[in-house]
C-alpha atoms as a PDB file:
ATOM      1  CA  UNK A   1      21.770   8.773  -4.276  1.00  0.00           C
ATOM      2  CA  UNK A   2      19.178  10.672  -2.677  1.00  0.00           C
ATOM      3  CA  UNK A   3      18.831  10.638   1.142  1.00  0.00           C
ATOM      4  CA  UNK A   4      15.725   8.519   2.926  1.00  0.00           C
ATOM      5  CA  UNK A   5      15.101  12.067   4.588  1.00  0.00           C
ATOM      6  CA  UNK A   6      15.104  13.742   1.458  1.00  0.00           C
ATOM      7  CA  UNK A   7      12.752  11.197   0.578  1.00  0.00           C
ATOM      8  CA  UNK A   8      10.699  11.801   3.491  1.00  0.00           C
ATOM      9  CA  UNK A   9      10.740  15.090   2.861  1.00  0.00           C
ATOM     10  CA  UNK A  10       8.280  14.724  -0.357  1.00  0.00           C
ATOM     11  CA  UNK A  11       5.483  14.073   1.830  1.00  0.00           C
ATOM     12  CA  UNK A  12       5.748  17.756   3.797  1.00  0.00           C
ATOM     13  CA  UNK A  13       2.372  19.715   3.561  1.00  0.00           C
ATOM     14  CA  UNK A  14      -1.195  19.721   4.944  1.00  0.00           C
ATOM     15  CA  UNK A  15      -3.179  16.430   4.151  1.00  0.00           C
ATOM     16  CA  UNK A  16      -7.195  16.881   4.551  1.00  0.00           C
ATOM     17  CA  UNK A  17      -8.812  13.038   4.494  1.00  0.00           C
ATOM     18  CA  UNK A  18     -10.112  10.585   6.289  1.00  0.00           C
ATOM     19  CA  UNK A  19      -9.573   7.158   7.953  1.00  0.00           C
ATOM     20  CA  UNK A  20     -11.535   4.653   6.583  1.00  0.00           C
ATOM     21  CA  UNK A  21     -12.123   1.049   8.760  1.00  0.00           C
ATOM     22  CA  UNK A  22     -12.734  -1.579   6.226  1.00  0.00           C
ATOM     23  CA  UNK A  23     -13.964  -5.254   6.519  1.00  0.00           C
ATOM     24  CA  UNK A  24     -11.531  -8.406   5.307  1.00  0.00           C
ATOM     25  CA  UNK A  25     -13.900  -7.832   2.234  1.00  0.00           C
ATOM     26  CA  UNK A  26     -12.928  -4.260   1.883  1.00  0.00           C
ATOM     27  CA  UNK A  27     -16.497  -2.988   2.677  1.00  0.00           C
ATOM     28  CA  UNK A  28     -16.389   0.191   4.659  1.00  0.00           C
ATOM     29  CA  UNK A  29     -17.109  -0.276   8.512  1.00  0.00           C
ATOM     30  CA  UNK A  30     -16.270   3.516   9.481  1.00  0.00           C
ATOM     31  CA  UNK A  31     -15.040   6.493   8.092  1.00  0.00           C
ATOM     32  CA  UNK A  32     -13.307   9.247  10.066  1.00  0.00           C
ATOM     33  CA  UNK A  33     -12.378  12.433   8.415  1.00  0.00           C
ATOM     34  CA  UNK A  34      -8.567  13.480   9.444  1.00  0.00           C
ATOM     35  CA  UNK A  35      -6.305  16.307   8.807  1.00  0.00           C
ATOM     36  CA  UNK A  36      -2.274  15.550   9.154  1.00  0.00           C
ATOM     37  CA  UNK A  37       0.009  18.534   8.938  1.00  0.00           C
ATOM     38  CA  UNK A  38       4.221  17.549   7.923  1.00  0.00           C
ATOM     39  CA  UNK A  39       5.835  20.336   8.376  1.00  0.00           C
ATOM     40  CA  UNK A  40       9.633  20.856   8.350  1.00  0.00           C
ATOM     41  CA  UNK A  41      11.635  23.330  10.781  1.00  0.00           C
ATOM     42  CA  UNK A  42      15.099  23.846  11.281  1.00  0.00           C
ATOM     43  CA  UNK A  43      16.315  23.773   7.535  1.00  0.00           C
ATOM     44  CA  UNK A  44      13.993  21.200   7.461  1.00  0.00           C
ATOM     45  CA  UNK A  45      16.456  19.079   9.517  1.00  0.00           C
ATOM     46  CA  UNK A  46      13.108  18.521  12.109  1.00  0.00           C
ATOM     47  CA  UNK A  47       9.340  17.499  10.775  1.00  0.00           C
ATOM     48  CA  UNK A  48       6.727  18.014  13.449  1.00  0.00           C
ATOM     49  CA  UNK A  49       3.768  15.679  12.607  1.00  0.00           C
ATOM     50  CA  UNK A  50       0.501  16.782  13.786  1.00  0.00           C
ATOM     51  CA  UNK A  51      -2.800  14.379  13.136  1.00  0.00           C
ATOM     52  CA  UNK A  52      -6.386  15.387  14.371  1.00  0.00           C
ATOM     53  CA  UNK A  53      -9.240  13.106  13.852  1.00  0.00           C
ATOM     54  CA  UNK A  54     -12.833  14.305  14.106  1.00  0.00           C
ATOM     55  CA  UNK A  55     -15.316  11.536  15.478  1.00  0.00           C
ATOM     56  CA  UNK A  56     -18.757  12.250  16.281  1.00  0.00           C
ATOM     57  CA  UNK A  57     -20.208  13.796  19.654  1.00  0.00           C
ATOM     58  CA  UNK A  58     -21.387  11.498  21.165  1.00  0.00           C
ATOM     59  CA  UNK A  59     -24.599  13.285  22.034  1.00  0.00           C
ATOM     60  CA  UNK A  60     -25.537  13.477  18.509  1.00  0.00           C
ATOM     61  CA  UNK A  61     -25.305  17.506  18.248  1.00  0.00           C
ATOM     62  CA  UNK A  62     -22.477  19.846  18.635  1.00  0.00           C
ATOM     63  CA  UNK A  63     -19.049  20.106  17.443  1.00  0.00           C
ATOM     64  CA  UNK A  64     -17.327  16.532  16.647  1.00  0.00           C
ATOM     65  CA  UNK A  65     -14.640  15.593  19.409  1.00  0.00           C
ATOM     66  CA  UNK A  66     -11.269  16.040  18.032  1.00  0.00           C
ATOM     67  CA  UNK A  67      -8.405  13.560  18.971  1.00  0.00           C
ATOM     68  CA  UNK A  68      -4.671  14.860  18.368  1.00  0.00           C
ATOM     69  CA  UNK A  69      -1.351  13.358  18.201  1.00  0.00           C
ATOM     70  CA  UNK A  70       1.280  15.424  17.809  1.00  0.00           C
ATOM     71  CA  UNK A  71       5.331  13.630  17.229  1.00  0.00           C
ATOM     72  CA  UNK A  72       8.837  15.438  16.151  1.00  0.00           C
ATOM     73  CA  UNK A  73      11.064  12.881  14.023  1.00  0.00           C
ATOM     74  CA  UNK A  74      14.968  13.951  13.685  1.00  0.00           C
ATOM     75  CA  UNK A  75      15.639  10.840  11.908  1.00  0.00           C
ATOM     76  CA  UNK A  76      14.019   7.929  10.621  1.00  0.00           C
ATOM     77  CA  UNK A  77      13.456   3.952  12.114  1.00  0.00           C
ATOM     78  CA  UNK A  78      14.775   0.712  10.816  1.00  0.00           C
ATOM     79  CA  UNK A  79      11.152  -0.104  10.123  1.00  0.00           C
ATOM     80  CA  UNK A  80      10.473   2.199   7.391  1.00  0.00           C
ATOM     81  CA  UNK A  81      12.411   3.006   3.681  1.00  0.00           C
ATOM     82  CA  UNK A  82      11.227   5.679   1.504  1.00  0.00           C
ATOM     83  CA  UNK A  83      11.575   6.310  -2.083  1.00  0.00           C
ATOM     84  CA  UNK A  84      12.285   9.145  -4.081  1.00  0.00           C
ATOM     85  CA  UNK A  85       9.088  10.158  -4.817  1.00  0.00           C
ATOM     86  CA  UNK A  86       8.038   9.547  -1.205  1.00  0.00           C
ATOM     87  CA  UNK A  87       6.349   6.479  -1.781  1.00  0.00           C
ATOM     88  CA  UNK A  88       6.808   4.484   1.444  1.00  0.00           C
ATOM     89  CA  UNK A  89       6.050   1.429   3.921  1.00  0.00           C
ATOM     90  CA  UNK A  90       6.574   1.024   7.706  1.00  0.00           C
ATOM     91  CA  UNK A  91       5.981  -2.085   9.629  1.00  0.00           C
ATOM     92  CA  UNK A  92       7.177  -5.209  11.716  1.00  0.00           C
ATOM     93  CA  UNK A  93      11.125  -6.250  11.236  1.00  0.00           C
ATOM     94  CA  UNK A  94      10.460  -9.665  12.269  1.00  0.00           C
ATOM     95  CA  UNK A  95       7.611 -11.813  12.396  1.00  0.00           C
ATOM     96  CA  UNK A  96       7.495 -13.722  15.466  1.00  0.00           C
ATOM     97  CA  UNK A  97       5.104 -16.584  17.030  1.00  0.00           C
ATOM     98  CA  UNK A  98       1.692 -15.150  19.111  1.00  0.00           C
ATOM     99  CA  UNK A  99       2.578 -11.488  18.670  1.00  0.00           C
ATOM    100  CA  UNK A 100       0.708  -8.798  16.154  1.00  0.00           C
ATOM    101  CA  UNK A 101       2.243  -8.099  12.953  1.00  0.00           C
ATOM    102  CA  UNK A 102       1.205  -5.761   9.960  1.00  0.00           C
ATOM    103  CA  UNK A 103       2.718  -2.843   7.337  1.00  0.00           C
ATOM    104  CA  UNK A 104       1.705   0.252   6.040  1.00  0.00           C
ATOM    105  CA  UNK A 105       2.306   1.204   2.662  1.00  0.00           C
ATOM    106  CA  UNK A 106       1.570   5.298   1.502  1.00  0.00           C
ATOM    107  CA  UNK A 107       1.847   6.449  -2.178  1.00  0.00           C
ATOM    108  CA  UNK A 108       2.134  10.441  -3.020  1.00  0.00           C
ATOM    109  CA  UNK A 109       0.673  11.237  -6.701  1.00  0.00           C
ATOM    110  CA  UNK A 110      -0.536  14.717  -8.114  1.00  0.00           C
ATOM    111  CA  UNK A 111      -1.150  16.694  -4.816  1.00  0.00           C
ATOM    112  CA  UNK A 112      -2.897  13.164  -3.390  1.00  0.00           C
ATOM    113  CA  UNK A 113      -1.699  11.070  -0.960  1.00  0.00           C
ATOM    114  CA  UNK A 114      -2.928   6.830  -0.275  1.00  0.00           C
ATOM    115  CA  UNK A 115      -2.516   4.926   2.963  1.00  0.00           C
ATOM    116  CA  UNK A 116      -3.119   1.468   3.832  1.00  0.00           C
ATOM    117  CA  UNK A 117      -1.981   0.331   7.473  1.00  0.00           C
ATOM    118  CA  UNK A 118      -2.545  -3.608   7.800  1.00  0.00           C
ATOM    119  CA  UNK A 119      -3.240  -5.501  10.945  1.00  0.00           C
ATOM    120  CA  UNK A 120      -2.687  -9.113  11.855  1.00  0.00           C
ATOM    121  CA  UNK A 121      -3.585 -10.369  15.203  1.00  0.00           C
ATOM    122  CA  UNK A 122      -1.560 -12.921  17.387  1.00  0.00           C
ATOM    123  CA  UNK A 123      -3.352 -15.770  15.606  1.00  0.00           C
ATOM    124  CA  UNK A 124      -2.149 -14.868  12.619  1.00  0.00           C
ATOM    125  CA  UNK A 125      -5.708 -13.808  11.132  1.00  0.00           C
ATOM    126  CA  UNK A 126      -6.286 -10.111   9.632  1.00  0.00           C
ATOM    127  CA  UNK A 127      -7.818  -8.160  12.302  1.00  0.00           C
ATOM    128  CA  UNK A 128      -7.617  -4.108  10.329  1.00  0.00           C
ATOM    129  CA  UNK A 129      -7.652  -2.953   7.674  1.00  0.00           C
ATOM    130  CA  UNK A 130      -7.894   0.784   6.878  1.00  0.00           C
ATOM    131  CA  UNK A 131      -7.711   2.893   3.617  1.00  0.00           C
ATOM    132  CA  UNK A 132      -6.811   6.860   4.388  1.00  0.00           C
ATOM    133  CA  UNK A 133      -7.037   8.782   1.272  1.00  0.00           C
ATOM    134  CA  UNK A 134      -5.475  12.590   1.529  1.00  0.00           C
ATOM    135  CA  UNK A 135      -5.301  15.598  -0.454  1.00  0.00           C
ATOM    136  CA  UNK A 136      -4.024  19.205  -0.404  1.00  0.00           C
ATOM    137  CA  UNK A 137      -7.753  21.220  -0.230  1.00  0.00           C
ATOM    138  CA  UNK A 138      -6.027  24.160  -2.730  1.00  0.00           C
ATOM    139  CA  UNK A 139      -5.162  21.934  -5.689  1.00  0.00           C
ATOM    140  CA  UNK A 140      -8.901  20.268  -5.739  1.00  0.00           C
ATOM    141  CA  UNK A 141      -7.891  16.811  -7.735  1.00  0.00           C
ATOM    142  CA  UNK A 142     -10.700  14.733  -7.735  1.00  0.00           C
ATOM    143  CA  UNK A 143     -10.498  10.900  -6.108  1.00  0.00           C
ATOM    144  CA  UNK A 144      -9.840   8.467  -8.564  1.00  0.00           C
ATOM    145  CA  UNK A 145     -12.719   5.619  -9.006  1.00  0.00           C
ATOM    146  CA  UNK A 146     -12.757   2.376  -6.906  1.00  0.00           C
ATOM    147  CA  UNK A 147     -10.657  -0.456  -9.084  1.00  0.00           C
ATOM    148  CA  UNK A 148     -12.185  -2.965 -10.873  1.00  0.00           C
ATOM    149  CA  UNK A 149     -10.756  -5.810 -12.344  1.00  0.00           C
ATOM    150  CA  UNK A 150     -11.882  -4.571 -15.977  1.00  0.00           C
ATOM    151  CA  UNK A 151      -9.089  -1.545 -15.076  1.00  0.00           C
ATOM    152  CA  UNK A 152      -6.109  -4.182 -14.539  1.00  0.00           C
ATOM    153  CA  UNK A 153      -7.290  -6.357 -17.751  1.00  0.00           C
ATOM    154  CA  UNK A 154      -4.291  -5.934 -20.453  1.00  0.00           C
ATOM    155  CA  UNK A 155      -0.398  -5.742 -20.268  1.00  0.00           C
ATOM    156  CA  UNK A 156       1.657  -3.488 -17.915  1.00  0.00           C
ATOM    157  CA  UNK A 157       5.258  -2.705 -18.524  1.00  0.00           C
ATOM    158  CA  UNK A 158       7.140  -1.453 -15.486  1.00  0.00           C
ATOM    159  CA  UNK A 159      10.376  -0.240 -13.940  1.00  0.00           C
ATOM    160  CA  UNK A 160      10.877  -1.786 -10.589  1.00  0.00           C
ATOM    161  CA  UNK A 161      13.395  -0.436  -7.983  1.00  0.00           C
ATOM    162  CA  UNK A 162      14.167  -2.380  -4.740  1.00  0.00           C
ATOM    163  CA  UNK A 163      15.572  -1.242  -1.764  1.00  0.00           C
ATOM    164  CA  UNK A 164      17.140  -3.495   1.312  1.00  0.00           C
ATOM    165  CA  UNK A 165      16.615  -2.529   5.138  1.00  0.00           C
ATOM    166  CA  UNK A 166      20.395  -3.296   5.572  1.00  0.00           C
ATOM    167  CA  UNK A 167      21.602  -0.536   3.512  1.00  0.00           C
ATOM    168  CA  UNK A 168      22.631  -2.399   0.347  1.00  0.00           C
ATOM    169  CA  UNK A 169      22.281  -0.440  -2.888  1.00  0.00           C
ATOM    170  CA  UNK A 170      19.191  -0.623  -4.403  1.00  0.00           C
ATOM    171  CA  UNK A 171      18.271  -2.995  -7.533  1.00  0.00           C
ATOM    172  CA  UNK A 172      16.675  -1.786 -10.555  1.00  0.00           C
ATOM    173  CA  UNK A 173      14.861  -4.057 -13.009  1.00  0.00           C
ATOM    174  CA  UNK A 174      12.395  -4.309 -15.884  1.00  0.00           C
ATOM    175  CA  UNK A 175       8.578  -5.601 -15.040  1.00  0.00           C
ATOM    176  CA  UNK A 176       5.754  -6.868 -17.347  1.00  0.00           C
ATOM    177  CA  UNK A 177       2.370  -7.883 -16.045  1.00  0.00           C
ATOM    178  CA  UNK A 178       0.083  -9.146 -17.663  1.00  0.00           C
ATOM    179  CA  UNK A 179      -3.452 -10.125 -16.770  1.00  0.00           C
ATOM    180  CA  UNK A 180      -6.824 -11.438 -18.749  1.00  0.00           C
ATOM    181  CA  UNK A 181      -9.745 -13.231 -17.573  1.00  0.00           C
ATOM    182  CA  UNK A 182     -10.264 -17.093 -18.655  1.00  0.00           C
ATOM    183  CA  UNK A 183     -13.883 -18.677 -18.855  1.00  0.00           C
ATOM    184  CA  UNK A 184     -15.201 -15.405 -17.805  1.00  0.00           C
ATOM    185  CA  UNK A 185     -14.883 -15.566 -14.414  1.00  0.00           C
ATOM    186  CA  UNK A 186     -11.402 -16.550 -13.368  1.00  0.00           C
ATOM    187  CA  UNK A 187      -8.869 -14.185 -13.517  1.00  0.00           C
ATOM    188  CA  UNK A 188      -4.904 -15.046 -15.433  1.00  0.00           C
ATOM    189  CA  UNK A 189      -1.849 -13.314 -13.942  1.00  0.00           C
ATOM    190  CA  UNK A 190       1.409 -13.837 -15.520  1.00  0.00           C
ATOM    191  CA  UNK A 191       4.524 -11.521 -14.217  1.00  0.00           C
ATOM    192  CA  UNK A 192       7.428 -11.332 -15.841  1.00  0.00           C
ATOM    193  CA  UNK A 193      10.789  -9.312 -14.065  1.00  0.00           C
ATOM    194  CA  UNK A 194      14.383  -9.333 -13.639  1.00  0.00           C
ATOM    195  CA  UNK A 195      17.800  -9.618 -15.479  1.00  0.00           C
ATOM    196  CA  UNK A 196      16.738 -13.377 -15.881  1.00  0.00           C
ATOM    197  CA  UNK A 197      13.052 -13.009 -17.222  1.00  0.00           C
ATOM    198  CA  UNK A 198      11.749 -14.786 -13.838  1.00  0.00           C
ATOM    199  CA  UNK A 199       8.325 -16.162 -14.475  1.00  0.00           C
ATOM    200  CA  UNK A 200       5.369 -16.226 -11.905  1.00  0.00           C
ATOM    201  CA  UNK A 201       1.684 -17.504 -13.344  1.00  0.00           C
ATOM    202  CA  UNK A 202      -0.885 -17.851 -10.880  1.00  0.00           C
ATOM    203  CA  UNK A 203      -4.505 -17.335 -11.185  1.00  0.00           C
ATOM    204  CA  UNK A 204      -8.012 -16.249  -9.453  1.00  0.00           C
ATOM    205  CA  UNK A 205     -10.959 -16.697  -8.742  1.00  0.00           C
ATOM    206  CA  UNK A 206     -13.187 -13.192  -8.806  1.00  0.00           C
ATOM    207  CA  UNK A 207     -15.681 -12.933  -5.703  1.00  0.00           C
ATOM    208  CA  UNK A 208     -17.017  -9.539  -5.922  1.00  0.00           C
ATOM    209  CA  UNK A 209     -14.354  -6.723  -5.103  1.00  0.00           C
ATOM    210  CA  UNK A 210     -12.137  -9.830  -3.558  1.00  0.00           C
ATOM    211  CA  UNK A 211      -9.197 -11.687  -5.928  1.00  0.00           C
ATOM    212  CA  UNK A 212      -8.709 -15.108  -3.935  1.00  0.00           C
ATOM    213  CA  UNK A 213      -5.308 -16.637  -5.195  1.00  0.00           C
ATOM    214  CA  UNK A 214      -5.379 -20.320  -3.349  1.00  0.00           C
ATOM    215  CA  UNK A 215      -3.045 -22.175  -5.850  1.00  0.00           C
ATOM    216  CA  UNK A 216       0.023 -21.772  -3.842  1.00  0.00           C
ATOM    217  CA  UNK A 217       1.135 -23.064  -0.225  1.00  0.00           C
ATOM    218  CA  UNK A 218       0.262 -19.570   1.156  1.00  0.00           C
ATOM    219  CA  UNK A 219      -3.348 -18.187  -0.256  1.00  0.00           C
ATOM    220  CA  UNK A 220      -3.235 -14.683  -0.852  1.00  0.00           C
ATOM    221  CA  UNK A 221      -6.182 -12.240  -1.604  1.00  0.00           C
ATOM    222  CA  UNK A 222      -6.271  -9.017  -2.978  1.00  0.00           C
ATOM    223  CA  UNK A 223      -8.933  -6.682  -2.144  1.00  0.00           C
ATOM    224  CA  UNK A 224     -10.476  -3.743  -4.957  1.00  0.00           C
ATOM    225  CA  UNK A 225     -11.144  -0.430  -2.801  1.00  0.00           C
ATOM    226  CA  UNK A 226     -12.009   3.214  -3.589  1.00  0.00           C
ATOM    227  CA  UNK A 227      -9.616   5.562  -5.172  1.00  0.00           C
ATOM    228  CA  UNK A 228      -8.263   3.405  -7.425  1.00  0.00           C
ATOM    229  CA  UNK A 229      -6.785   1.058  -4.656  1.00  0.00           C
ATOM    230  CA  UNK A 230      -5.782  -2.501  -3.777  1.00  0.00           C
ATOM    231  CA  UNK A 231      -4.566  -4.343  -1.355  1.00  0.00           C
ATOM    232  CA  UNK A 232      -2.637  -7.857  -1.783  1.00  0.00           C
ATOM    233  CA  UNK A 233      -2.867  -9.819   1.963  1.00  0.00           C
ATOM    234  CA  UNK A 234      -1.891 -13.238   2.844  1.00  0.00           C
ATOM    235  CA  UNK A 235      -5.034 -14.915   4.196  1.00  0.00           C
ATOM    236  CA  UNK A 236      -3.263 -16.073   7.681  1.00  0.00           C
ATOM    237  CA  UNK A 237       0.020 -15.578   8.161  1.00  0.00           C
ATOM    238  CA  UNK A 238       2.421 -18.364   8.812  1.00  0.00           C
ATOM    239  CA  UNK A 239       6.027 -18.820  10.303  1.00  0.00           C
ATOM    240  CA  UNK A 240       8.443 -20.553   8.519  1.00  0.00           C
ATOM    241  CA  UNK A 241       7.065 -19.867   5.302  1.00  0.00           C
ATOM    242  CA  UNK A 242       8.099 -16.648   3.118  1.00  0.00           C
ATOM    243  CA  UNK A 243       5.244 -14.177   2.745  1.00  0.00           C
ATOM    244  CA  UNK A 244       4.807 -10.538   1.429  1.00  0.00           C
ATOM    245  CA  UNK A 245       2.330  -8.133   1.639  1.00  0.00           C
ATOM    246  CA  UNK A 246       1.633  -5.627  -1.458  1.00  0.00           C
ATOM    247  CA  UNK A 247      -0.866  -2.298  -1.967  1.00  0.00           C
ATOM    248  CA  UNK A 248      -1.092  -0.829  -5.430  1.00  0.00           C
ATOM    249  CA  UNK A 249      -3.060   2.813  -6.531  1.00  0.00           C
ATOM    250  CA  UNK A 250      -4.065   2.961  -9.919  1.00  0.00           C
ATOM    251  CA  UNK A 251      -3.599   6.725 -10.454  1.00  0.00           C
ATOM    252  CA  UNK A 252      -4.538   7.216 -14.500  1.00  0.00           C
ATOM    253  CA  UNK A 253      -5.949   4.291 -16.203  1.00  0.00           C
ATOM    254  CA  UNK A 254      -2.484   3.496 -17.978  1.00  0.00           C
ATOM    255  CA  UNK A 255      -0.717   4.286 -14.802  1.00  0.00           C
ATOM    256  CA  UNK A 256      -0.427   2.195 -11.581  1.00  0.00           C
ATOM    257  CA  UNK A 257       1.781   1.705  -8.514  1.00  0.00           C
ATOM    258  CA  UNK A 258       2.835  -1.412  -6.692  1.00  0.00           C
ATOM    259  CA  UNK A 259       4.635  -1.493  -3.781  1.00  0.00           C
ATOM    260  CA  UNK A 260       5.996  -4.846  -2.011  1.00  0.00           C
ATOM    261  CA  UNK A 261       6.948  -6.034   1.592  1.00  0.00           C
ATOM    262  CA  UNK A 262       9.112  -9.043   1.410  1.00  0.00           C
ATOM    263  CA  UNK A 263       9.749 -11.565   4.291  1.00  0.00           C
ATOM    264  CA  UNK A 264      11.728 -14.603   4.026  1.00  0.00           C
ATOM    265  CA  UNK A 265      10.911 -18.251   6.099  1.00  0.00           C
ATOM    266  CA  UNK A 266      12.686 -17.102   9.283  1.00  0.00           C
ATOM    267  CA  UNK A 267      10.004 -13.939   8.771  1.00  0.00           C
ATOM    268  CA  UNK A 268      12.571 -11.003   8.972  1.00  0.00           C
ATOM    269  CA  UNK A 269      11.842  -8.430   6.954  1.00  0.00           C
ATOM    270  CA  UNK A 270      14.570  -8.396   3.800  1.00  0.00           C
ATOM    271  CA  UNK A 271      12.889  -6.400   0.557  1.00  0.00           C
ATOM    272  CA  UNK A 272      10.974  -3.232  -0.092  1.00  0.00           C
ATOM    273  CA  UNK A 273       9.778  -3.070  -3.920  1.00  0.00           C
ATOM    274  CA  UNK A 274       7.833  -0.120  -6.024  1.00  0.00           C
ATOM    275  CA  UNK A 275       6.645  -1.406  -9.398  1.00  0.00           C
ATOM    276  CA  UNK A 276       6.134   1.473 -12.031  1.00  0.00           C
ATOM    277  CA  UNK A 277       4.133   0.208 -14.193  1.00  0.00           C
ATOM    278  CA  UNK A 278       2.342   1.359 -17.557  1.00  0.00           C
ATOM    279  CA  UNK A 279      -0.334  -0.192 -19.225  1.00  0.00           C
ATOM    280  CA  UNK A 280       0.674  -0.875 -23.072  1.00  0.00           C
ATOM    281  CA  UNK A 281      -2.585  -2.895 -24.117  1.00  0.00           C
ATOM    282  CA  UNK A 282      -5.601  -3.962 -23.720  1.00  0.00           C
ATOM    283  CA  UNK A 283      -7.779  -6.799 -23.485  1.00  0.00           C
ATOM    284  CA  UNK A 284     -10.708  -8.167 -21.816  1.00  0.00           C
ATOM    285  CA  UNK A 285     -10.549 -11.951 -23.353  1.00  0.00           C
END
């Protein structure tokens, strides 16, 4: 099995973006172009992380001031598991009572990278959310579109792999999605997965670029962004009750990612999931 630094490793390069503040509603509150460098030394046994942000002078004219943050990593934290293609997610271990929480999941695809760090404050309310959308400037791929729901409509089979923050092997499984809208306005999800053809239905109402999913004892929504992105949140979070958080990139418009932060009702952290999934037909019933 390949190595979580190997892993890591996938994401080396230079990463020209920007940071991009967003609203609960996933309407853009500031944008802040970025350039992170990953690069390895020492047999690539050390990766030096440098990010610079450019923000505005504050005088209106002139160069933009430049903040920098520059870290070495030897090894990586029992926060964060990477996947072979260098797909990964960082955040909290355990949830506790009156302190922040959040994740951040990052997807690498065709010279592109997509970030989405999550923020919930001590009340248990989303208080950031922020899309950062890379590339590398010499292979010019263009930014996918933002995702619509029309995108998801149809059936997705996928190839799920699950990895465990204590080390177990991982778990590899079959997935089929599939999602249609119902009276025109309400949106059907039905997942399928597993050796035992588990069964989840659920479905949602469509509010714009927001998905609100209020059936079950914890509401989630998911949010539509730029880039082909989404963002699955729990509307508050709440102890004692399992929750996960999920981001997905729709990369070509039979091809999508979904990755999945699992916490049980004592809120530890136990699951990190990436959903491969193809679409395999169509609809828009």
């Amino acid at each position: 099995m390949v190595s979580q630094w190997e892993n890591f490793l996938q994401n080396l390069g230079e990463w020209h973006g920007s940071f991009t503040q967003l609203s609960p509603r996933g309407e853009v509150l500031q944008d802040t172009p970025s350039i992170l460098s990953l690069e390895g030394f020492n047999d690539n046994k050390t990766v030096r992380l440098k990010l610079r942000r450019f923000y505005p002078n504050p005088s209106g004219v002139g160069e933009p001031e430049v903040s920098e943050l520059v870290r070495e990593y030897q090894s990586l934290g029992r926060d964060i598991l990477f996947f072979e293609n260098g797909a990964f997610s960082q955040g909290t271990i355990q949830l506790a009572p009156f302190s922040e929480c959040g994740a951040e999941f990052g997807f690498i695809y065709n010279y592109r990278r997509l970030r989405f760090p999550v923020t919930y404050n001590t009340d248990g309310n989303l208080s950031k959310l922020t899309l950062i959308r890379e590339k590398q400037l010499d292979k010019n791929v263009p930014e996918r579109p933002p995702l619509t729901v029309e995108a998801l409509l149809g059936e997705w089979q996928g190839e799920a792999v699950t990895m465990y923050p204590d080390s177990r092997s991982p778990d590899s499984y079959s997935t089929n999605l599939q999602l249609h809208l119902e009276s025109g306005d309400r949106l059907v999800h039905k997942m399928t997965f597993g050796s035992n053809a588990t069964v989840i239905s659920s479905s949602a109402t469509i509010d714009g670029s927001v998905l609100h999913f209020n059936e079950g004892a914890s509401p989630v929504q998911v949010v539509l962004l730029p880039d082909g992105g989404s963002c699955t949140l729990p509307v508050k979070i709440e102890l004692r009750k399992p929750l996960f958080f999920e981001a997905g990139w729709l990369v070509e418009p039979d091809l999508r990612f979904r990755m999945i932060r699992s916490y049980n009702e004592r809120g530890e952290w136990v699951s990190l999931t990436l959903v491969t999934e193809r679409k395999v037909s169509h609809s828009l019933v």
